[in-house]
C-alpha atoms as a PDB file:
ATOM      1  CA  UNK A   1      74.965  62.924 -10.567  1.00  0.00           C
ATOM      2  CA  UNK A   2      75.529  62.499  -6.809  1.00  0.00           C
ATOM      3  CA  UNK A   3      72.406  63.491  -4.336  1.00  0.00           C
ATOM      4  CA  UNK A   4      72.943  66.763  -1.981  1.00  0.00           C
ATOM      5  CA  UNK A   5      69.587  65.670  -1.052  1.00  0.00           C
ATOM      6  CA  UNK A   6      65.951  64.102  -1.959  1.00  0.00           C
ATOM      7  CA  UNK A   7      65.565  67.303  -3.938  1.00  0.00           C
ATOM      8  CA  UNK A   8      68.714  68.386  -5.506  1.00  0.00           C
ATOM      9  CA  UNK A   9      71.291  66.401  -7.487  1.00  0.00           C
ATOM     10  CA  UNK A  10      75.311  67.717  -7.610  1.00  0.00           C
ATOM     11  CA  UNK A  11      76.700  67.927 -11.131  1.00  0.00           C
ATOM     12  CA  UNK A  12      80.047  69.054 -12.340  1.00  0.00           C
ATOM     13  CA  UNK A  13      81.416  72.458 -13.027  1.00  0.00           C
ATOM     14  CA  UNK A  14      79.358  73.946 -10.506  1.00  0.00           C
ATOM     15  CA  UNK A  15      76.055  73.057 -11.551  1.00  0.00           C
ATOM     16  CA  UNK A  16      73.005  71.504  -9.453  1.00  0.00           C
ATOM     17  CA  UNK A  17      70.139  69.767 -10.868  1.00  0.00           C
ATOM     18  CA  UNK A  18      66.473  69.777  -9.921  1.00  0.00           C
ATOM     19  CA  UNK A  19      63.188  67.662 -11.016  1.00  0.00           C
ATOM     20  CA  UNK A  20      60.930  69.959 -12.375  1.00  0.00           C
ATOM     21  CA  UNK A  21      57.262  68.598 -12.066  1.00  0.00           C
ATOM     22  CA  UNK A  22      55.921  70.865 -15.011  1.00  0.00           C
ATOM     23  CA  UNK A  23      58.310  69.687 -17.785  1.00  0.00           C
ATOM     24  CA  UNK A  24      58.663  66.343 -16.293  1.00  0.00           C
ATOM     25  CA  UNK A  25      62.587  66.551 -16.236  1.00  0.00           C
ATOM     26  CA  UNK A  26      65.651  67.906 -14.898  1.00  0.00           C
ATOM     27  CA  UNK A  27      66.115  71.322 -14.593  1.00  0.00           C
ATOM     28  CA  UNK A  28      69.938  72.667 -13.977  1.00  0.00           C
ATOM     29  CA  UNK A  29      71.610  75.810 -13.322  1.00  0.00           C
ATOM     30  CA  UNK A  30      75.051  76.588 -12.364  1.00  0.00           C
ATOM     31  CA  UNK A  31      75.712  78.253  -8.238  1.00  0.00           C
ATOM     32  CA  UNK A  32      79.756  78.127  -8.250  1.00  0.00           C
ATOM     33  CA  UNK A  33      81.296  80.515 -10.594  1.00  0.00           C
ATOM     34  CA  UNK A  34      84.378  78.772 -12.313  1.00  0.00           C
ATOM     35  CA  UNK A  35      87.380  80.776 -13.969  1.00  0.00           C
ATOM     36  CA  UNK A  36      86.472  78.918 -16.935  1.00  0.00           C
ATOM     37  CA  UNK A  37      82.647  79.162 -16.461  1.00  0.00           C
ATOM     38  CA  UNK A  38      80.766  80.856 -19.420  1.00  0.00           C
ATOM     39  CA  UNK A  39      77.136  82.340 -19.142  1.00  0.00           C
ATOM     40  CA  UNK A  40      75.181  83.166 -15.583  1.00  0.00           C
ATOM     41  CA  UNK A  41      75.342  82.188 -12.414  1.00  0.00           C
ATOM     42  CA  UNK A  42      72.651  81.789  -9.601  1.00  0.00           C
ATOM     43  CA  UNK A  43      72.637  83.013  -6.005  1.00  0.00           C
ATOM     44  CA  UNK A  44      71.681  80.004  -3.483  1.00  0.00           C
ATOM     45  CA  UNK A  45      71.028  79.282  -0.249  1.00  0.00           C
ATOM     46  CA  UNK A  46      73.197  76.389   0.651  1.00  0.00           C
ATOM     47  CA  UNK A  47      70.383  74.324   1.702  1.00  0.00           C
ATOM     48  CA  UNK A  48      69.376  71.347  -0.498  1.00  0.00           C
ATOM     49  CA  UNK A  49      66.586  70.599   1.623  1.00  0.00           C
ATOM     50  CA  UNK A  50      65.180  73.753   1.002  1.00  0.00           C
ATOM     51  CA  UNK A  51      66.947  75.486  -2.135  1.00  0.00           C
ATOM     52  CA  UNK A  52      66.051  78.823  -2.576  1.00  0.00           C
ATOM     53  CA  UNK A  53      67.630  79.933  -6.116  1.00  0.00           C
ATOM     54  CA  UNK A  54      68.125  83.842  -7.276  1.00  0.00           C
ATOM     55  CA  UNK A  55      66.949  85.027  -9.670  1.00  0.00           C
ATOM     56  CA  UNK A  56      64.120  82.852 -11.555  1.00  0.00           C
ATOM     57  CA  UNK A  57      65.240  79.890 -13.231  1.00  0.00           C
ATOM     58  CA  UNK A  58      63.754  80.099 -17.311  1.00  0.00           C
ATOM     59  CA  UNK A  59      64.288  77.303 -19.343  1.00  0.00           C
ATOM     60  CA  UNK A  60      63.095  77.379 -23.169  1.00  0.00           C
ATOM     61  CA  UNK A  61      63.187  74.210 -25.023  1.00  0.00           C
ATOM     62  CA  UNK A  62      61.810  72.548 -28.044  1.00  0.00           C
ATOM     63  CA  UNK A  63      59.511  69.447 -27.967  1.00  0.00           C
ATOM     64  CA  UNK A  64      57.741  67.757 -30.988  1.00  0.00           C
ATOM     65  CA  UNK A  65      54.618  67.038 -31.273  1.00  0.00           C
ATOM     66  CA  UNK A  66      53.870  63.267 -30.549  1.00  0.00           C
ATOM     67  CA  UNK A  67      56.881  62.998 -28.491  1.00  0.00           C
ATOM     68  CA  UNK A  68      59.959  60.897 -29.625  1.00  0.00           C
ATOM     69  CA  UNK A  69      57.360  58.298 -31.357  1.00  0.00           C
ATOM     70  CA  UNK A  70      56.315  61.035 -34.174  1.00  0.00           C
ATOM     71  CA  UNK A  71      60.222  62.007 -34.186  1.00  0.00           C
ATOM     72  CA  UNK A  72      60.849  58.184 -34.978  1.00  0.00           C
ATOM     73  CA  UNK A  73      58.719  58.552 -37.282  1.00  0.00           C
ATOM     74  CA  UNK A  74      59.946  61.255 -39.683  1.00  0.00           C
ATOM     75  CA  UNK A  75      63.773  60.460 -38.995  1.00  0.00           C
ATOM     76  CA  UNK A  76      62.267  56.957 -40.640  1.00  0.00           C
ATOM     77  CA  UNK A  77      60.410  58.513 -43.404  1.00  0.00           C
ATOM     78  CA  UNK A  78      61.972  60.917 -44.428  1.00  0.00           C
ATOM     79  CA  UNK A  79      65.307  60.412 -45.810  1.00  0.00           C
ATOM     80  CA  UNK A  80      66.097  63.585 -47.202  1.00  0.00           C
ATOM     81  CA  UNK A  81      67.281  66.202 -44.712  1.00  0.00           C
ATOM     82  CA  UNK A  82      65.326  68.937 -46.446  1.00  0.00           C
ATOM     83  CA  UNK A  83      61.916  66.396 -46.005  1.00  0.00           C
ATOM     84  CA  UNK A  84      62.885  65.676 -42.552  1.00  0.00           C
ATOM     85  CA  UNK A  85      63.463  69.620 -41.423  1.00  0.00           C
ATOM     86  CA  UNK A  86      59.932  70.490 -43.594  1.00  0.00           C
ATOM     87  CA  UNK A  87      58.394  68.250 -41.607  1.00  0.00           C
ATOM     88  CA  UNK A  88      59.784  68.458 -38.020  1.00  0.00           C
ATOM     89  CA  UNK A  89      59.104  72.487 -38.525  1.00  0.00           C
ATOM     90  CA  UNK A  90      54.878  71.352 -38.992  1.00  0.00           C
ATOM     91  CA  UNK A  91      55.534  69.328 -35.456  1.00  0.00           C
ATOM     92  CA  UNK A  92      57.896  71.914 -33.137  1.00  0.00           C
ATOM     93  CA  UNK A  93      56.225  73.203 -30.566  1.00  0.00           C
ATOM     94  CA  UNK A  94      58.297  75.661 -28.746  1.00  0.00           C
ATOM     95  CA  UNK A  95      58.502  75.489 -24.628  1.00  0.00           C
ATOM     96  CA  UNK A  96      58.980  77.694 -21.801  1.00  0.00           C
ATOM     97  CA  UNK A  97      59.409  76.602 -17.894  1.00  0.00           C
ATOM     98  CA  UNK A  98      60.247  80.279 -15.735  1.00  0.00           C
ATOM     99  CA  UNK A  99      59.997  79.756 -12.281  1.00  0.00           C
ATOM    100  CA  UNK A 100      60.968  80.927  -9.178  1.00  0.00           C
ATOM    101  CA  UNK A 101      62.582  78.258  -6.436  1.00  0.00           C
ATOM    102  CA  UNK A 102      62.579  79.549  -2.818  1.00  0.00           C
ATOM    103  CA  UNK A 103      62.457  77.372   0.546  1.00  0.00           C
ATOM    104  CA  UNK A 104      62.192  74.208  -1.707  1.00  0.00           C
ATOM    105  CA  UNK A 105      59.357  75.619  -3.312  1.00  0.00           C
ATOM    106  CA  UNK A 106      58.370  76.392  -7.122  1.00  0.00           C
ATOM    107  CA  UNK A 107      56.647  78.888  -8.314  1.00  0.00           C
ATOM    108  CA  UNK A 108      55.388  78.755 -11.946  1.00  0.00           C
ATOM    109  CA  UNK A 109      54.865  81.433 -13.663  1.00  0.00           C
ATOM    110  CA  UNK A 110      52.125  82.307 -16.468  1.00  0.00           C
ATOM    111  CA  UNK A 111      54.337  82.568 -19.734  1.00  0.00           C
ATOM    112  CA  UNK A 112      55.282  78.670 -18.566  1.00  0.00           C
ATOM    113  CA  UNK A 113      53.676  76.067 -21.280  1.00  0.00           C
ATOM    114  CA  UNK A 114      53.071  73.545 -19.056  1.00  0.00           C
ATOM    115  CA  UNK A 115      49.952  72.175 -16.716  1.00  0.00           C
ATOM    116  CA  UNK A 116      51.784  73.925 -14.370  1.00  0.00           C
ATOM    117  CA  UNK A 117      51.706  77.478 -14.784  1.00  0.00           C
ATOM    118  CA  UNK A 118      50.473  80.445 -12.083  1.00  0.00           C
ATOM    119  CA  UNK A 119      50.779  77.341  -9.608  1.00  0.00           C
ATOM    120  CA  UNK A 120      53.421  77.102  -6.868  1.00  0.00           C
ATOM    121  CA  UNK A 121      54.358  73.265  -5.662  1.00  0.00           C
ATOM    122  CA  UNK A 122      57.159  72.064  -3.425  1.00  0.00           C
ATOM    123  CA  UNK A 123      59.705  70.775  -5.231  1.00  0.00           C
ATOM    124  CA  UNK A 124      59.379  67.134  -5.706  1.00  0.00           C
ATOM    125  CA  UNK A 125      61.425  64.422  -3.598  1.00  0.00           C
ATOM    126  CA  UNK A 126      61.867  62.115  -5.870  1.00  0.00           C
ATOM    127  CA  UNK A 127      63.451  61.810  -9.768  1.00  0.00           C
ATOM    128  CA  UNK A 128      61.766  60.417 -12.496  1.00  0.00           C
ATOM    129  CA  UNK A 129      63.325  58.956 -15.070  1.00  0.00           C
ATOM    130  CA  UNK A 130      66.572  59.186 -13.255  1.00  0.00           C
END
């Protein structure tokens, strides 16, 4: 992952990276359409100082409840795959991040599950967890 800038990360086939404060992880999208490329591709500025990214970026995930700790957890427990999907269904808590990123700025919007949401923040200088 080599740095375009404090904000934005390169990646290959195409693809940047940002941090995204709300989810508390990398978010990436693909800006250079590849013969080989599969799925969409975003319109961007050229400026990974201040990325501007059309249109909105949504990202829908999964997360457990408890975090990788609980997940531990069951995957211990349970050593029946039909235990361990019973009870990892009781703990899934399904995600959204949808966003807009213009002039190195986010914009959350309300169907995001994060802290987040309806709040617009510039997009963060450095990476955690990076």
């Amino acid at each position: 992952m080599a740095a375009l800038s404090k904000k934005l990360r390169s990646l290959d086939g195409g693809r940047v990276a940002f941090w995204c404060p709300g989810c508390r992880e990398a978010h990436q999208i693909t800006v250079v359409d590849a013969p080989s490329r599969q799925g969409p591709v975003w319109g961007y500025n050229g400026n990974p100082d201040a990325p501007t990214f059309t249109p909105s970026v949504l990202v829908r995930g999964v997360r457990i409840e408890g975090g990788d700790e609980e997940l531990d957890r069951i995957l211990d427990t349970c050593k029946l795959p039909e235990d361990r999907e019973r009870m990892l269904a009781d703990k899934r808590i399904n995600t959204v991040c949808h966003s807009f990123v213009t002039d190195g700025r986010i914009q959350f919007l309300g169907d995001c599950t994060h802290a987040l949401a309806g709040q617009t923040v510039d997009l963060p200088e450095h990476w955690e967890a990076c």
